[in-house]
Protein backbone atom coordinates (compact mmCIF):
# COMPACT_ATOMS: atom_id res chain seq x y z
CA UNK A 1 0.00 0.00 0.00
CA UNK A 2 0.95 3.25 -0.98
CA UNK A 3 1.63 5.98 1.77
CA UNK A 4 -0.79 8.34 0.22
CA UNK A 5 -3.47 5.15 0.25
CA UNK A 6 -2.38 4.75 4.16
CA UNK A 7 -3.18 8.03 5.20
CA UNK A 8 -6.40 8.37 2.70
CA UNK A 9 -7.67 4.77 4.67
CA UNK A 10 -6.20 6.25 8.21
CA UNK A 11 -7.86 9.94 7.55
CA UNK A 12 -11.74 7.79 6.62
CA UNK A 13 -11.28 5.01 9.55
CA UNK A 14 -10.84 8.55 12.06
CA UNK A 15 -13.80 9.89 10.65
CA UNK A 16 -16.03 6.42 10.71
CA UNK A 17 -14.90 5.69 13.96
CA UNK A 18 -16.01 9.57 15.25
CA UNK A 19 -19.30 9.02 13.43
CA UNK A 20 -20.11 5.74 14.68
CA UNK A 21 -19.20 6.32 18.24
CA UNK A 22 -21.30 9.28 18.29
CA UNK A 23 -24.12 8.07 17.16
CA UNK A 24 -23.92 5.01 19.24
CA UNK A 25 -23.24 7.37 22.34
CA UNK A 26 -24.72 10.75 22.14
CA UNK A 27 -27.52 10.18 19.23
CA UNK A 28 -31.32 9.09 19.90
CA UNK A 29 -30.96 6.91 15.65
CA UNK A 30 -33.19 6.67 13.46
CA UNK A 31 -36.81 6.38 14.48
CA UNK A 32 -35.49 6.16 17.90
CA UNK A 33 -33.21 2.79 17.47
CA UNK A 34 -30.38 3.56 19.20
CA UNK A 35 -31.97 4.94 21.99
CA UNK A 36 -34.20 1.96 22.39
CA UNK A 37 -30.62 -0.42 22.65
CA UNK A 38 -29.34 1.94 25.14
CA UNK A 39 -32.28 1.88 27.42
CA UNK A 40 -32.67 -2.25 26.79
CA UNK A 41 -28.89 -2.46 27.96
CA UNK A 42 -29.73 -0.21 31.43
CA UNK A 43 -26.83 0.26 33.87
CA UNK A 44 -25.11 -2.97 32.58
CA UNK A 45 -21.37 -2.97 31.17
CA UNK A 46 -22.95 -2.68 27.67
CA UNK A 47 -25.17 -0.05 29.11
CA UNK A 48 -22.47 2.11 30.60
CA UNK A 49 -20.06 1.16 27.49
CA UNK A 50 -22.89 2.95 25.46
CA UNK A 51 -22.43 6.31 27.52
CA UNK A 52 -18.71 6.83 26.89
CA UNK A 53 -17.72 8.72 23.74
CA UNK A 54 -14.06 7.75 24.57
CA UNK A 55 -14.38 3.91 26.12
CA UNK A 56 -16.62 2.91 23.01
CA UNK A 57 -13.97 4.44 20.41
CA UNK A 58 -11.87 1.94 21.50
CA UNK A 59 -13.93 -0.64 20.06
CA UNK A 60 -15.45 0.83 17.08
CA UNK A 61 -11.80 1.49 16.56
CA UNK A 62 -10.75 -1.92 16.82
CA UNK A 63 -12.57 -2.85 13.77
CA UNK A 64 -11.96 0.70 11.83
CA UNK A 65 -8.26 -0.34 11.98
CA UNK A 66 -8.69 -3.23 9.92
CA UNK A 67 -9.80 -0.61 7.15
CA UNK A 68 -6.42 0.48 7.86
CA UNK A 69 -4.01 -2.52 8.29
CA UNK A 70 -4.25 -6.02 8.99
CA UNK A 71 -0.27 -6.21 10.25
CA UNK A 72 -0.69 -6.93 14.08
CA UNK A 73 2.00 -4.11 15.50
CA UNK A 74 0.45 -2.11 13.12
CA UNK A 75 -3.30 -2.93 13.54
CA UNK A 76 -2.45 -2.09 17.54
CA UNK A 77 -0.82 1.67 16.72
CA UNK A 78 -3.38 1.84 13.75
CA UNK A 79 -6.32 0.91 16.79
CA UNK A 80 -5.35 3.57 19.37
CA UNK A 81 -4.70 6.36 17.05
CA UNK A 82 -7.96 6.47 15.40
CA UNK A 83 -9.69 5.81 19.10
CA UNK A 84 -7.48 8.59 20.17
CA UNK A 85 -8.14 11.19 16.88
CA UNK A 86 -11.78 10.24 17.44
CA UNK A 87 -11.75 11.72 20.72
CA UNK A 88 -9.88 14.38 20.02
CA UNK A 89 -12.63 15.41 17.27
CA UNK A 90 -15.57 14.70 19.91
CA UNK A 91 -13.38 17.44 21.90
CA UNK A 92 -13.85 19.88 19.47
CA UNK A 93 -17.14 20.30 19.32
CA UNK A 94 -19.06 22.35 21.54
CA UNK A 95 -20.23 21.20 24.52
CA UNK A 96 -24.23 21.95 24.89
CA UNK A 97 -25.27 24.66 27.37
CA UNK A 98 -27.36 23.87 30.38
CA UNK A 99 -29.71 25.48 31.95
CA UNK A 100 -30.65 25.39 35.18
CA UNK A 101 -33.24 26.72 37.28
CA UNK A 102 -32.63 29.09 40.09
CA UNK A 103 -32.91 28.51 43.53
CA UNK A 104 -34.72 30.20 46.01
CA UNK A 105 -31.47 31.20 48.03
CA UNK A 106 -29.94 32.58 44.61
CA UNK A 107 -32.75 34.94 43.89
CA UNK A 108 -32.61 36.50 47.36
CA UNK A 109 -28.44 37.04 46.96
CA UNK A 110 -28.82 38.11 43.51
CA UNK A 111 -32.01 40.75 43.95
CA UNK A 112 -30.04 43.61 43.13
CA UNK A 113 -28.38 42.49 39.94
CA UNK A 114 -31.17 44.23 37.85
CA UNK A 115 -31.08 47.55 39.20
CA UNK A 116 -30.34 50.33 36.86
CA UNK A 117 -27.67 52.38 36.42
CA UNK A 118 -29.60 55.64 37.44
CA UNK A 119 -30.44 54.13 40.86
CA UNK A 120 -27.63 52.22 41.56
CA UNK A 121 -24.59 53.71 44.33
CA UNK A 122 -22.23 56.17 42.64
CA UNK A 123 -19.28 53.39 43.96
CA UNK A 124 -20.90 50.73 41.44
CA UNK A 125 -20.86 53.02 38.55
CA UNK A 126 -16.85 53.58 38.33
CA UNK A 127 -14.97 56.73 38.15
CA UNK A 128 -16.18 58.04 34.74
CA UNK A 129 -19.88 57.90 35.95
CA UNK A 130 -19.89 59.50 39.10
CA UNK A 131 -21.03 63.03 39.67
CA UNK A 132 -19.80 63.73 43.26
């Protein structure tokens, strides 16, 4: 194999192995499949394999490699790169924002964060604002 061919089959076994894992971790399927497995599997060792992006790489990588190579030393490197580029792709994409509702104790330490500007102390305001 050529080395342009090895990186062409290393560059699409990254990319299949980020796609698969995702869907098979963070992705409801189509009409709902995967999320049906998932719930099925429950808190089991299947179960929890199915909610980690980077312990289920590992094994969608393990057969993405064989795209790759089918040398054993190499199949090994060839298996924890693409797990490990995988993750590193999952880590660039945002993360999703959450949020939260506030608490009851919050809103009484935080009543004062609306006031405006005309009523608030001449301290808050700065320097530049203050007509003293």
């Amino acid at each position: 194999m050529s080395e342009s061919g090895f990186w062409m089959r290393f560059v699409l076994a990254v990319l299949a192995t980020w796609r698969v894992t995702h869907l098979l971790a963070a992705e409801d399927g189509p009409a709902d499949l995967i999320v049906r497995i998932r719930r099925k599997l429950g808190q089991g060792l299947a179960g929890q394999l199915m909610d980690c992006f980077n312990c289920l790489s590992l094994w969608v990588a393990a057969v993405a490699s064989l795209f790759v190579t089918r040398r054993p030393l190499e199949w090994i490197v060839a298996w924890l790169a693409i797990s490990g580029a995988a993750c590193l792709l999952e880590r660039l994409k945002p993360q999703p924002v959450l949020i939260a509702p506030v608490t009851g104790s919050m809103q009484e330490e935080t009543h004062d964060v609306l006031r405006s500007e005309e009523n608030a102390a001449p301290e808050r305001l700065g320097p530049r604002l203050h007509k003293g």
